[in-house]
PDB file of N, CA and C in Angstrom:
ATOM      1  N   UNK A   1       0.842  -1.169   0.000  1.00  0.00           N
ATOM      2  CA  UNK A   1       0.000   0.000   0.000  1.00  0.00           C
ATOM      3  C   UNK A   1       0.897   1.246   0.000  1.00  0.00           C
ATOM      4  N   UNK A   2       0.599   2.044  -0.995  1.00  0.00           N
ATOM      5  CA  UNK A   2       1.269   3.298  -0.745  1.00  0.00           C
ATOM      6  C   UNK A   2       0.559   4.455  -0.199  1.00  0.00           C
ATOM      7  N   UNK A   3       1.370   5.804   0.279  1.00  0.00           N
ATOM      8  CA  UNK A   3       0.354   6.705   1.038  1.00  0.00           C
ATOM      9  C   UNK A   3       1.459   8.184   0.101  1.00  0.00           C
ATOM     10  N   UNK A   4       0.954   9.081   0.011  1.00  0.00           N
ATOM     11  CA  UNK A   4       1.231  10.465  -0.418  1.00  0.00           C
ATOM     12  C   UNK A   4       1.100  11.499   0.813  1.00  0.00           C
ATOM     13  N   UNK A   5       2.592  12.295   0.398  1.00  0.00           N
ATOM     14  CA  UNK A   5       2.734  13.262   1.810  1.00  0.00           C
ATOM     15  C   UNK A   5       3.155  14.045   1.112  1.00  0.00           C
ATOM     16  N   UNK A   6       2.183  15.637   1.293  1.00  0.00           N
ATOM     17  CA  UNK A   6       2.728  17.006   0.592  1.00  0.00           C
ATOM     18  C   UNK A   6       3.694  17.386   1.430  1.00  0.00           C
ATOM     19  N   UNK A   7       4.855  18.074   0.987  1.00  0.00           N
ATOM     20  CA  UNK A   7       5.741  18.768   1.869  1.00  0.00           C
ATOM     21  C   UNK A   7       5.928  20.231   1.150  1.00  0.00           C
ATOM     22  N   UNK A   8       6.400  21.086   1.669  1.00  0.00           N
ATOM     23  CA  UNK A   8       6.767  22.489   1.142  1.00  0.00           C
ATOM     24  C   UNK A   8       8.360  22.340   1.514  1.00  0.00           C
ATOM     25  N   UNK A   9       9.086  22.549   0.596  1.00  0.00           N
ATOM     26  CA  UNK A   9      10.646  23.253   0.845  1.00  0.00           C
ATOM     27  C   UNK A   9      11.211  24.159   0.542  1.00  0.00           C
ATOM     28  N   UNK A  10      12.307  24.486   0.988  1.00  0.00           N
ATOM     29  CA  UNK A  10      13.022  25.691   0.332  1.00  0.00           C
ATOM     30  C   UNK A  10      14.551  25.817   0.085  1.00  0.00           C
ATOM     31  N   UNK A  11      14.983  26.498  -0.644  1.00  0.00           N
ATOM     32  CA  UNK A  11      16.673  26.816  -0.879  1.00  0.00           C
ATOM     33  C   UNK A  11      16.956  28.172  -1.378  1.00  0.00           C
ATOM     34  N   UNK A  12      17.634  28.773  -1.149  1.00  0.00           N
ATOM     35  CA  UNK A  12      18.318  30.086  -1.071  1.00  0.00           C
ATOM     36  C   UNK A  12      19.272  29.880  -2.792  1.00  0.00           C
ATOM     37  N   UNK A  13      19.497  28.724  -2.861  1.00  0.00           N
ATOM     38  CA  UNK A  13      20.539  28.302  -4.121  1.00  0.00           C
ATOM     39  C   UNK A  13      19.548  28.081  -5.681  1.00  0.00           C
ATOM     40  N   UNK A  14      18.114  27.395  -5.200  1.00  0.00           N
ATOM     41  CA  UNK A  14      17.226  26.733  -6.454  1.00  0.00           C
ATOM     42  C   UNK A  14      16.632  26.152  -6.500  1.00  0.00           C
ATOM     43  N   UNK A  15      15.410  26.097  -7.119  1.00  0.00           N
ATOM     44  CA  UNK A  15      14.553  24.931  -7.190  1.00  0.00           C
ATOM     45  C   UNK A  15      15.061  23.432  -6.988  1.00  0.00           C
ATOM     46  N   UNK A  16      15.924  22.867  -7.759  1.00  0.00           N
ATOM     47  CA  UNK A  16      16.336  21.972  -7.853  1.00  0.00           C
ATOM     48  C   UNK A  16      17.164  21.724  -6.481  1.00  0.00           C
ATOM     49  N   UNK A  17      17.647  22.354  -5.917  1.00  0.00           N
ATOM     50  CA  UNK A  17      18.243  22.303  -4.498  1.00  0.00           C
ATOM     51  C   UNK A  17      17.254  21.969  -3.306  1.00  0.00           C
ATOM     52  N   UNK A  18      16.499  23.024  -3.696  1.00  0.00           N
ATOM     53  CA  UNK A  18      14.946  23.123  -2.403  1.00  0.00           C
ATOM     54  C   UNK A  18      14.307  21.706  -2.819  1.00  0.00           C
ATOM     55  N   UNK A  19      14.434  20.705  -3.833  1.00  0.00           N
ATOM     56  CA  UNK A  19      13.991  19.433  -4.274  1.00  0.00           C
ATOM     57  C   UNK A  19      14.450  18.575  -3.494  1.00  0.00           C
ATOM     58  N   UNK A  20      16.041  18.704  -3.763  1.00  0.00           N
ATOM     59  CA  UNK A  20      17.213  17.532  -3.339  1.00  0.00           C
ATOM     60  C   UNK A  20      16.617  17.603  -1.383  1.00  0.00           C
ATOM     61  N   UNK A  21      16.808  18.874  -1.290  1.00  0.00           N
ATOM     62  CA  UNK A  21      17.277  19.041   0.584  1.00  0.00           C
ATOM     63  C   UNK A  21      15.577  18.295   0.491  1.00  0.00           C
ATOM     64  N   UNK A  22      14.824  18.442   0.207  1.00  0.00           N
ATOM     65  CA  UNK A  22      13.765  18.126   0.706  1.00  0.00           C
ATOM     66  C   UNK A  22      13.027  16.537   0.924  1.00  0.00           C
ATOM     67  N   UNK A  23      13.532  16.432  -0.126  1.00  0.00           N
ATOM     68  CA  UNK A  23      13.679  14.876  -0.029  1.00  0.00           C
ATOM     69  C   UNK A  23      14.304  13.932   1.037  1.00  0.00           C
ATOM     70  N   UNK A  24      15.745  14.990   1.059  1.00  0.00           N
ATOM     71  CA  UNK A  24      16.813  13.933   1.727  1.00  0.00           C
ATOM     72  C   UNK A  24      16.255  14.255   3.222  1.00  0.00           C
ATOM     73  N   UNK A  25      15.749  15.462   3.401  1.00  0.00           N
ATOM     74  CA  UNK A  25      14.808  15.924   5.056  1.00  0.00           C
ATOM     75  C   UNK A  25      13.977  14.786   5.220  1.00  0.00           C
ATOM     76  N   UNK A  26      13.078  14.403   4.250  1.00  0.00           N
ATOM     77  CA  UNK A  26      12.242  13.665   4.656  1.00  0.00           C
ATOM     78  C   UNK A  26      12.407  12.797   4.546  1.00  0.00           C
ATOM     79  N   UNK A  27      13.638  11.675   4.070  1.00  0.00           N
ATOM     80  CA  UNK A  27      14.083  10.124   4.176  1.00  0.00           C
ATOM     81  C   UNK A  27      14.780  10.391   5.739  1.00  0.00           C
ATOM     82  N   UNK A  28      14.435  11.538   6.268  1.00  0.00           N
ATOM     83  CA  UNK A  28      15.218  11.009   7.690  1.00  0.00           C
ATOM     84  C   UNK A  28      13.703  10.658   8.749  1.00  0.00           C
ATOM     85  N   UNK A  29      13.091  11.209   8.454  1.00  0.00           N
ATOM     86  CA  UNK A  29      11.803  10.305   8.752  1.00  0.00           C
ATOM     87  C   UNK A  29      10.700   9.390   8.389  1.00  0.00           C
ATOM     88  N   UNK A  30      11.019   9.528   7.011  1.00  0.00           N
ATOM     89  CA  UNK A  30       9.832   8.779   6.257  1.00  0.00           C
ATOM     90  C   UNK A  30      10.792   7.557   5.672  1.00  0.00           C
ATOM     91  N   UNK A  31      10.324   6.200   5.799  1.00  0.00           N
ATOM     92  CA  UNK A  31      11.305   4.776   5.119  1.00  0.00           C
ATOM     93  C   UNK A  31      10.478   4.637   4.031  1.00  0.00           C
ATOM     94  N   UNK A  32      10.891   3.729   2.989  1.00  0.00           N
ATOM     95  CA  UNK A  32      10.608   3.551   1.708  1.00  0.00           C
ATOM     96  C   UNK A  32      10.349   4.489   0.876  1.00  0.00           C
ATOM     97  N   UNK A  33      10.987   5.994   0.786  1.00  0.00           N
ATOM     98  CA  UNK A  33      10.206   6.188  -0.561  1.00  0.00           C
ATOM     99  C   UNK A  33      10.299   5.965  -1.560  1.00  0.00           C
ATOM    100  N   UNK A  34       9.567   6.154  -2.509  1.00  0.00           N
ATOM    101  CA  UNK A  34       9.429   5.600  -3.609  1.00  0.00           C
ATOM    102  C   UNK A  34       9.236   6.455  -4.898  1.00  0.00           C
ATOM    103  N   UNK A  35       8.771   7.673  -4.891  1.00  0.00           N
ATOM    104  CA  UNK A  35       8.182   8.466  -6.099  1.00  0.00           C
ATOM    105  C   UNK A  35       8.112   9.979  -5.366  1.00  0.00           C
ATOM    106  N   UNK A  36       8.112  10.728  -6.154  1.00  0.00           N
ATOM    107  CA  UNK A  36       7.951  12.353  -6.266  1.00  0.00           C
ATOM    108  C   UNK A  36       7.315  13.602  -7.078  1.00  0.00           C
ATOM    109  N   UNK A  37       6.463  13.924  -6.467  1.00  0.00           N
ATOM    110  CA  UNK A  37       5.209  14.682  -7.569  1.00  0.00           C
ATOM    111  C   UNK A  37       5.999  16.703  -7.584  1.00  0.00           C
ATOM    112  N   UNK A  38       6.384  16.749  -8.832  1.00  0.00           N
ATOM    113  CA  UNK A  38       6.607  18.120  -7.685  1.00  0.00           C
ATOM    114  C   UNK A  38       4.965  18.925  -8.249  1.00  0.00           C
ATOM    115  N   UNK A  39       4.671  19.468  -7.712  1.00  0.00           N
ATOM    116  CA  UNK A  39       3.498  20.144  -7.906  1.00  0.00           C
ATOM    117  C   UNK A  39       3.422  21.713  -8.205  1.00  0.00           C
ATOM    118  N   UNK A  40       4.161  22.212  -7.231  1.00  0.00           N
ATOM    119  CA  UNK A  40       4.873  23.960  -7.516  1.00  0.00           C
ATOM    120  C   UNK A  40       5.802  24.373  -7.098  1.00  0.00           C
ATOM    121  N   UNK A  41       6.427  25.426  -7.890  1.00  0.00           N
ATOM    122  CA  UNK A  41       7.565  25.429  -7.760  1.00  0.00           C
ATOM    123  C   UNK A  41       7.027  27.595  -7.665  1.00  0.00           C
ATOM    124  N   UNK A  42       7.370  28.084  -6.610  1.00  0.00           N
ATOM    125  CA  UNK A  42       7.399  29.247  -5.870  1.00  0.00           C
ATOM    126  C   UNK A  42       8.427  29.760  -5.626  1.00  0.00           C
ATOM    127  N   UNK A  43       8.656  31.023  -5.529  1.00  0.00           N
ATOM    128  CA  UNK A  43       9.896  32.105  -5.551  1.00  0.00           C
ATOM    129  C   UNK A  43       9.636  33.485  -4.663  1.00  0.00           C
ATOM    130  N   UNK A  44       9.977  33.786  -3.651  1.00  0.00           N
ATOM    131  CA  UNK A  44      10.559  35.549  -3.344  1.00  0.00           C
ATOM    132  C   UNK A  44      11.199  36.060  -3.883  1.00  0.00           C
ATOM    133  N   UNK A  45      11.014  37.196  -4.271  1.00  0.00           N
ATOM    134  CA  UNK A  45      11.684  38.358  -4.830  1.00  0.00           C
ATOM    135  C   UNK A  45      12.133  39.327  -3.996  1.00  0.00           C
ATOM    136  N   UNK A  46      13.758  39.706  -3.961  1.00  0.00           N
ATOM    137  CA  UNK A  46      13.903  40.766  -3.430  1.00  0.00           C
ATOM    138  C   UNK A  46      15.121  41.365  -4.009  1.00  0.00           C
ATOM    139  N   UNK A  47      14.636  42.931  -4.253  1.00  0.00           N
ATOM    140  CA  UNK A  47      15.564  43.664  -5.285  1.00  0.00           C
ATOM    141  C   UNK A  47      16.249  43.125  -6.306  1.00  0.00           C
ATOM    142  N   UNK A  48      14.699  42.853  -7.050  1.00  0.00           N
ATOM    143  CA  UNK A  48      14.570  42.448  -8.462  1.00  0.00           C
ATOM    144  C   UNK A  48      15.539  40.561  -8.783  1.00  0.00           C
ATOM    145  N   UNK A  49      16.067  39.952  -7.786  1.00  0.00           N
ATOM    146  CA  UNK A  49      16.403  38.922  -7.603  1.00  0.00           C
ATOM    147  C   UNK A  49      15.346  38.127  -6.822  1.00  0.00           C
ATOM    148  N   UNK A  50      15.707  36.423  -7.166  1.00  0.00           N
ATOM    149  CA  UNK A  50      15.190  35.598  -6.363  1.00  0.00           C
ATOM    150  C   UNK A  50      16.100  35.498  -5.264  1.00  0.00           C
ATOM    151  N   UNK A  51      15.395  35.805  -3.880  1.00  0.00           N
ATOM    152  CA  UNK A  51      16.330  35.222  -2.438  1.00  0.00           C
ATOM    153  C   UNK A  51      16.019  34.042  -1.945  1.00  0.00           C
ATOM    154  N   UNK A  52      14.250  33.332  -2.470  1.00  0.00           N
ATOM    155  CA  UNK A  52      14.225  31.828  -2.019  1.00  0.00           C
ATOM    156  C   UNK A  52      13.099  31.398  -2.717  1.00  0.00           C
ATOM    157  N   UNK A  53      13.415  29.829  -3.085  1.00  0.00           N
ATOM    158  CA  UNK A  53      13.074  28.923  -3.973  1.00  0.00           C
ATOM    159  C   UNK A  53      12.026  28.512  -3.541  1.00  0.00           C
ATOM    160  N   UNK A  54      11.228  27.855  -3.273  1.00  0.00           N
ATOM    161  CA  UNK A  54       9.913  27.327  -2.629  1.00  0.00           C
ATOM    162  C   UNK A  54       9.382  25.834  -3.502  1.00  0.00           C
ATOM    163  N   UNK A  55       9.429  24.973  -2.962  1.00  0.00           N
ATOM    164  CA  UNK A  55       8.595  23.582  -4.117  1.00  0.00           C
ATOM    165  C   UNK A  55       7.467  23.057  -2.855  1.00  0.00           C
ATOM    166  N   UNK A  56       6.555  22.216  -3.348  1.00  0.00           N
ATOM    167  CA  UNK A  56       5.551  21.484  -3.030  1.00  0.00           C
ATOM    168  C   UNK A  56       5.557  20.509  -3.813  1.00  0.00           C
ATOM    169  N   UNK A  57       6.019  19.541  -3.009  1.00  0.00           N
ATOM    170  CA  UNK A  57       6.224  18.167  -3.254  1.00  0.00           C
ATOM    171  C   UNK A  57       4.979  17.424  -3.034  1.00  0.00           C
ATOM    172  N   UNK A  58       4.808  15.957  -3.821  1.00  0.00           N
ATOM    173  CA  UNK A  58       3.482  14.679  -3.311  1.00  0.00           C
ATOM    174  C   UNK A  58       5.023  13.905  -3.269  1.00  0.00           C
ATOM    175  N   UNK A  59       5.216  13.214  -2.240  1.00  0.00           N
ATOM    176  CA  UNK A  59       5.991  12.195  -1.576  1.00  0.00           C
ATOM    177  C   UNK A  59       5.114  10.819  -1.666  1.00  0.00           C
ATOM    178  N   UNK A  60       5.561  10.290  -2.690  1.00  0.00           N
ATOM    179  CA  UNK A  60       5.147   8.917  -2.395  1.00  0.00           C
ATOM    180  C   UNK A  60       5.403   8.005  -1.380  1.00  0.00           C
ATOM    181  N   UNK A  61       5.327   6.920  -0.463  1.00  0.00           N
ATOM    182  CA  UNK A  61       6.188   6.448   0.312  1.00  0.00           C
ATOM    183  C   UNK A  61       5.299   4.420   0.942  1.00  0.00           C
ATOM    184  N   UNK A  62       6.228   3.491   0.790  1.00  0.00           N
ATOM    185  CA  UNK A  62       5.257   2.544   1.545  1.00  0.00           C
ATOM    186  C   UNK A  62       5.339   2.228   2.465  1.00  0.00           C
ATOM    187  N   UNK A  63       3.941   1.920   2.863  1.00  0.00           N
ATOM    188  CA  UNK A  63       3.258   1.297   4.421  1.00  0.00           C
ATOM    189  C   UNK A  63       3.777   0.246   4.518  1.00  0.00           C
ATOM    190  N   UNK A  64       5.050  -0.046   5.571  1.00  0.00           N
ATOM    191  CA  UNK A  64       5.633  -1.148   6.473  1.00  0.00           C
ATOM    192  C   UNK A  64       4.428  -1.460   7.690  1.00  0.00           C
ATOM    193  N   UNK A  65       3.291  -2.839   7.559  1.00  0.00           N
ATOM    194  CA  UNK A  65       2.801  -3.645   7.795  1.00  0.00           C
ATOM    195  C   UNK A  65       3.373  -3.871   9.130  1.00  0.00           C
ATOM    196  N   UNK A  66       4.625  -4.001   9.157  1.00  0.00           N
ATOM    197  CA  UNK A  66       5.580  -4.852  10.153  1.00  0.00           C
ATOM    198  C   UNK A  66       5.790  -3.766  11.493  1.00  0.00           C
TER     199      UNK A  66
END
């Protein structure tokens, strides 16, 4: 059985960063995952730059029975 967990992350460096850290955050509590939805990908602006990345993840992950 699998179950889906939204998460929000962030990185100062990039989308693709605010992805990685977010993932690897949540294999320190969540076992098996398995799949990754990104859903949105969000940005701050400040003086005309991005200062932080923002994603919303669907975390796939399976139900250990045991």
């Amino acid at each position: 059985m699998e179950k889906h967990l939204i998460i929000t992350g962030a990185s100062s460096v990039s989308w693709k960063d605010a992805i990685m850290k977010t993932i690897d955050e949540a294999s320190k509590t969540l076992d098996y995952l398995t799949g990754v939805k990104i859903i949105e990908q969000k940005a701050k602006i400040n003086g005309n730059k991005i200062s932080e990345y923002y994603v919303d993840l669907d975390l796939t992950f399976m139900v250990d029975r045991d």
